[in-house]
N, C-alpha and C. Protein backbone atom coordinates (compact mmCIF):
# COMPACT_ATOMS: atom_id res chain seq x y z
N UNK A 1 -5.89 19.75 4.96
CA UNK A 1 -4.58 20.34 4.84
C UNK A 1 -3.52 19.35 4.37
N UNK A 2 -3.26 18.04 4.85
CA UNK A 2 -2.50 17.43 4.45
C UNK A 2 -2.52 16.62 2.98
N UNK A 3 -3.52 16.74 2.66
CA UNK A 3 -3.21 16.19 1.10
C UNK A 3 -3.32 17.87 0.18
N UNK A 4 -2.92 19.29 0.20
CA UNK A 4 -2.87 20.16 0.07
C UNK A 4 -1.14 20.16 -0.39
N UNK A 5 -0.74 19.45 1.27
CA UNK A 5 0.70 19.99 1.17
C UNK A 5 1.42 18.66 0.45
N UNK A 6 0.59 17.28 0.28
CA UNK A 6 0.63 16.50 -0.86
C UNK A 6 1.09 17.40 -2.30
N UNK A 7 -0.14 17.96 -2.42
CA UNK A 7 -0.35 18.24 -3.79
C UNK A 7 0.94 19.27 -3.94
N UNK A 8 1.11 20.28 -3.20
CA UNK A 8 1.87 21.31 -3.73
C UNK A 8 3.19 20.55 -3.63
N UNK A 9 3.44 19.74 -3.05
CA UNK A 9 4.97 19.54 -2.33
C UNK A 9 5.60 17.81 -3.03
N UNK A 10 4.60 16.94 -3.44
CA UNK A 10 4.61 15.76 -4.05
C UNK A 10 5.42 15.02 -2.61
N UNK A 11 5.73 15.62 -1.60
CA UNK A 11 6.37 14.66 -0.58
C UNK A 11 5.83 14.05 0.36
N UNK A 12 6.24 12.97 1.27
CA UNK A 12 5.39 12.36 2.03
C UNK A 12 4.80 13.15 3.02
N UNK A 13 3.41 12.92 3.74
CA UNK A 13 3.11 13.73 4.69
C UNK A 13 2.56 12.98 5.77
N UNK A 14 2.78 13.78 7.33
CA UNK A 14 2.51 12.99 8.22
C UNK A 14 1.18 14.05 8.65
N UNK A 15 0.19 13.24 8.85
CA UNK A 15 -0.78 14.12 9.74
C UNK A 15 -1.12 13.78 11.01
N UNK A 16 -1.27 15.30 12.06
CA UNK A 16 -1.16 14.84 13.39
C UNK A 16 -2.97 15.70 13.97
N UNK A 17 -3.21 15.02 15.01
CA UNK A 17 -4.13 15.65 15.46
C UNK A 17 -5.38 15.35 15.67
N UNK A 18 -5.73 14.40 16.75
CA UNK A 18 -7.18 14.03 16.91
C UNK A 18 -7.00 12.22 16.23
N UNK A 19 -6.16 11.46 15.50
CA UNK A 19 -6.08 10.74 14.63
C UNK A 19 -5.90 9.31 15.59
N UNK A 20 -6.11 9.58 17.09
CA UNK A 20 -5.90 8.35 17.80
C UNK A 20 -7.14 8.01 17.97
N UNK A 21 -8.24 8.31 17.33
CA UNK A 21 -9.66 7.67 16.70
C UNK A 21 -9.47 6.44 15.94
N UNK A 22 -9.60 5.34 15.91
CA UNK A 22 -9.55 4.69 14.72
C UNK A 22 -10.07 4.63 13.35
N UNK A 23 -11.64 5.33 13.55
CA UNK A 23 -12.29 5.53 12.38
C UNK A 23 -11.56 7.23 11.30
N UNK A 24 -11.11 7.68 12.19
CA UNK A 24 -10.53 9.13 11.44
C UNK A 24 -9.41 8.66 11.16
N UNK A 25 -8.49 8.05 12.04
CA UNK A 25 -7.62 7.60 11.21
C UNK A 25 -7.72 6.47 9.88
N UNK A 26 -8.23 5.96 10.25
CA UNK A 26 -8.18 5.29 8.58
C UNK A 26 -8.30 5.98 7.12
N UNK A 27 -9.69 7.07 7.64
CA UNK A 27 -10.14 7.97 6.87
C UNK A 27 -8.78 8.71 6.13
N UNK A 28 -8.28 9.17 6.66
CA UNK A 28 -7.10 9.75 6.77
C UNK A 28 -6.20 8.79 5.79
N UNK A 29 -6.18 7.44 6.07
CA UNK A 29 -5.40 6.89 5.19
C UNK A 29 -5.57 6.46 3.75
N UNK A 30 -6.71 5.70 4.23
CA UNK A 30 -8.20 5.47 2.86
C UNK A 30 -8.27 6.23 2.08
N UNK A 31 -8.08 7.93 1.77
CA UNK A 31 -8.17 8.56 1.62
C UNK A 31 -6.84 9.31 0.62
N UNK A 32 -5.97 9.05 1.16
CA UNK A 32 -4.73 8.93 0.80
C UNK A 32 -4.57 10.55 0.78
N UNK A 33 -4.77 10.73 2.15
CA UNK A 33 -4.77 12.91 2.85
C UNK A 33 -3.34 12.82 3.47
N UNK A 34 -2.75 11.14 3.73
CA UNK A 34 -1.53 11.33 4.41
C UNK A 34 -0.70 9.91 4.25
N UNK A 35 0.89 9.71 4.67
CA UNK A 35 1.43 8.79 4.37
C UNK A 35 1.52 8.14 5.93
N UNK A 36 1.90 9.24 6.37
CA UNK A 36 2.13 8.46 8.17
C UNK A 36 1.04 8.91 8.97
N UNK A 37 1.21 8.55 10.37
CA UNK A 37 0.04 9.15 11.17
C UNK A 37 0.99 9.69 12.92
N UNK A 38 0.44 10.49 13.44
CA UNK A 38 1.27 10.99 14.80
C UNK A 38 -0.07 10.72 16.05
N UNK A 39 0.15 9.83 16.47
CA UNK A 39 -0.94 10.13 17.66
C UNK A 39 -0.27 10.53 18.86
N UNK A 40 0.74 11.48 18.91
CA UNK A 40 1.04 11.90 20.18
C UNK A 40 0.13 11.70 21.83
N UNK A 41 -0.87 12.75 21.54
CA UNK A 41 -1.36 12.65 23.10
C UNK A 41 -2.17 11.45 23.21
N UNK A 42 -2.86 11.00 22.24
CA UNK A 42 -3.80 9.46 22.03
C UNK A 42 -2.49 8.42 22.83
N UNK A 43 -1.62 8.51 22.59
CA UNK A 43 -0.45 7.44 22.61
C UNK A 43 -0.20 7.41 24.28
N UNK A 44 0.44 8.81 24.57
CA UNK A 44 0.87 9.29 25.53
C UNK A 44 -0.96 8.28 26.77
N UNK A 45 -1.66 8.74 26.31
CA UNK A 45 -2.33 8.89 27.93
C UNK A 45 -2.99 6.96 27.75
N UNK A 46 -2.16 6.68 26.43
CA UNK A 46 -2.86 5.05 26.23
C UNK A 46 -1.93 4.27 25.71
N UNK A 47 -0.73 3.94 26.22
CA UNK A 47 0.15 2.81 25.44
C UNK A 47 0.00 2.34 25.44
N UNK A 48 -1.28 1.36 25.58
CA UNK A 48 -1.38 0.06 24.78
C UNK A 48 -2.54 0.36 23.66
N UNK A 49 -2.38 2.03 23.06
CA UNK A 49 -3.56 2.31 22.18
C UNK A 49 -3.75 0.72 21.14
N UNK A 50 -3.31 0.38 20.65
CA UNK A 50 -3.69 -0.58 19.50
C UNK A 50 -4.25 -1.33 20.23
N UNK A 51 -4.13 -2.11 21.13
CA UNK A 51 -5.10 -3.11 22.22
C UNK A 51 -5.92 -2.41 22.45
N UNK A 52 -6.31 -1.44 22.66
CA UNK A 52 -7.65 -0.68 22.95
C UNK A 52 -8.49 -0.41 21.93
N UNK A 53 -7.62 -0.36 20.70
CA UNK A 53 -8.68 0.15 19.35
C UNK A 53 -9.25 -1.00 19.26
N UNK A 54 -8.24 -2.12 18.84
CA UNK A 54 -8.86 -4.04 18.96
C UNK A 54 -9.52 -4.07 19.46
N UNK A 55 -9.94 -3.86 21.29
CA UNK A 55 -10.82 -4.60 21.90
C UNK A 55 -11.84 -3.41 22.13
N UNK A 56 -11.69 -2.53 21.48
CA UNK A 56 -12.84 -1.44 21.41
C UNK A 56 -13.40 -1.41 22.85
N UNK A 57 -12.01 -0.91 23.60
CA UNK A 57 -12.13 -0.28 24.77
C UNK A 57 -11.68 1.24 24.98
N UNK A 58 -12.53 1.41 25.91
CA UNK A 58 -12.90 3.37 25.98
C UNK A 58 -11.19 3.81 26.26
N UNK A 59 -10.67 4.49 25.44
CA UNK A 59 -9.50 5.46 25.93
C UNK A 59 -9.57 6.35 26.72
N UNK A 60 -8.48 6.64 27.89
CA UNK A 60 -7.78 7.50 28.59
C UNK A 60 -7.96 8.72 27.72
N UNK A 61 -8.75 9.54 29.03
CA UNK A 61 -8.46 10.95 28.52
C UNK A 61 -6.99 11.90 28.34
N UNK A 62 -6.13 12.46 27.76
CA UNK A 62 -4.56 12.89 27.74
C UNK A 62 -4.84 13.89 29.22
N UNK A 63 -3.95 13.39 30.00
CA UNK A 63 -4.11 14.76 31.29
C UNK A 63 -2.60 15.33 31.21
N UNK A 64 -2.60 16.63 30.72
CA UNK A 64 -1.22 16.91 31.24
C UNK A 64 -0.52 17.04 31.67
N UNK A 65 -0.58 16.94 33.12
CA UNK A 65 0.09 16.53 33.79
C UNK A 65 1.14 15.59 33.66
N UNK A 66 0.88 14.97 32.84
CA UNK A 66 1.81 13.75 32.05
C UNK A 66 3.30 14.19 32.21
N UNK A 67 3.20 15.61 32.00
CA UNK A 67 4.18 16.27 30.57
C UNK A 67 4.93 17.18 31.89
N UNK A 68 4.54 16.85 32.83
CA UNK A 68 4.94 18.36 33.91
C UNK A 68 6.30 17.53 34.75
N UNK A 69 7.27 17.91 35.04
CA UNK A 69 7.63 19.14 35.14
C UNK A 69 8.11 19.38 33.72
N UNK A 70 7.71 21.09 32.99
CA UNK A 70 7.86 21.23 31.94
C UNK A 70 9.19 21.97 31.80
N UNK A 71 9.62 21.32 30.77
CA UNK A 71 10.88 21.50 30.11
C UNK A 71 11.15 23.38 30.22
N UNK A 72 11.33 23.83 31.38
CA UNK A 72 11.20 25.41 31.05
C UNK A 72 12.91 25.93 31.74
N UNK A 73 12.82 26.77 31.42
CA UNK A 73 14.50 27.58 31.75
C UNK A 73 14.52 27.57 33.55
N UNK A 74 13.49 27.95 33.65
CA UNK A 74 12.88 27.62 35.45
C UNK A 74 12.83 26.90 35.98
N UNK A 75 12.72 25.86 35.52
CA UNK A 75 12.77 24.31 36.02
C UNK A 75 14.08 23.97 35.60
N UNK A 76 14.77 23.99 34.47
CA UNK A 76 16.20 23.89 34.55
C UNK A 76 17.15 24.17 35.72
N UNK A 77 17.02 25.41 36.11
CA UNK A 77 17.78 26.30 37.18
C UNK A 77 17.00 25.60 37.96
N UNK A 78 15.95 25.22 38.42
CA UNK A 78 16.11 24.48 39.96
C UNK A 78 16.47 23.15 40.30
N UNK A 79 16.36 22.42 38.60
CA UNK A 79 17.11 21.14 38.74
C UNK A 79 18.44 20.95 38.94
N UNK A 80 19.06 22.27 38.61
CA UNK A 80 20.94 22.39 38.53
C UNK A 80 20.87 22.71 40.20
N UNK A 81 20.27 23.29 40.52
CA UNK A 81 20.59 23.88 41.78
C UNK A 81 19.96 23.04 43.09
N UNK A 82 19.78 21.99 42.41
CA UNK A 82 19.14 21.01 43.62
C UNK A 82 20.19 20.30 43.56
């Protein structure tokens, strides 16, 4: 998909998704399918991902919990009201 929206669009593209692999990501770059890269949840459950790709140590699975309490209209109203 992302060298698709390359082609139709001639603008830079970021691809997200699964890319906190090191070998897919490169692919990805090598490839020239994308300009940037997003490793959101790779990032999230591993900040020191780049020390981990280096020392080719096993990554943190993403637990979501991470992410909780979630940003919801419900949780708003009980944060105002606490």
């Amino acid at each position: 998909m992302p060298a698709l929206a390359r082609t139709f669009t001639g603008l830079p593209v970021i691809a997200n998704g699964g890319l906190h692999q090191e070998a897919v990501a490169r692919r990805v770059l090598d490839e020239g399918h994308a300009d940037v890269l997003a490793v959101g949840t790779g990032a999230l459950a591993n900040p020191d991902l780049p020390r981990r790709e280096a020392a080719g140590t096993v990554q943190a699975a993403f637990d979501p919990r991470l992410l909780e309490p979630l940003a919801t209209l419900g949780n708003a109203r009980a944060y105002a009201d606490a």
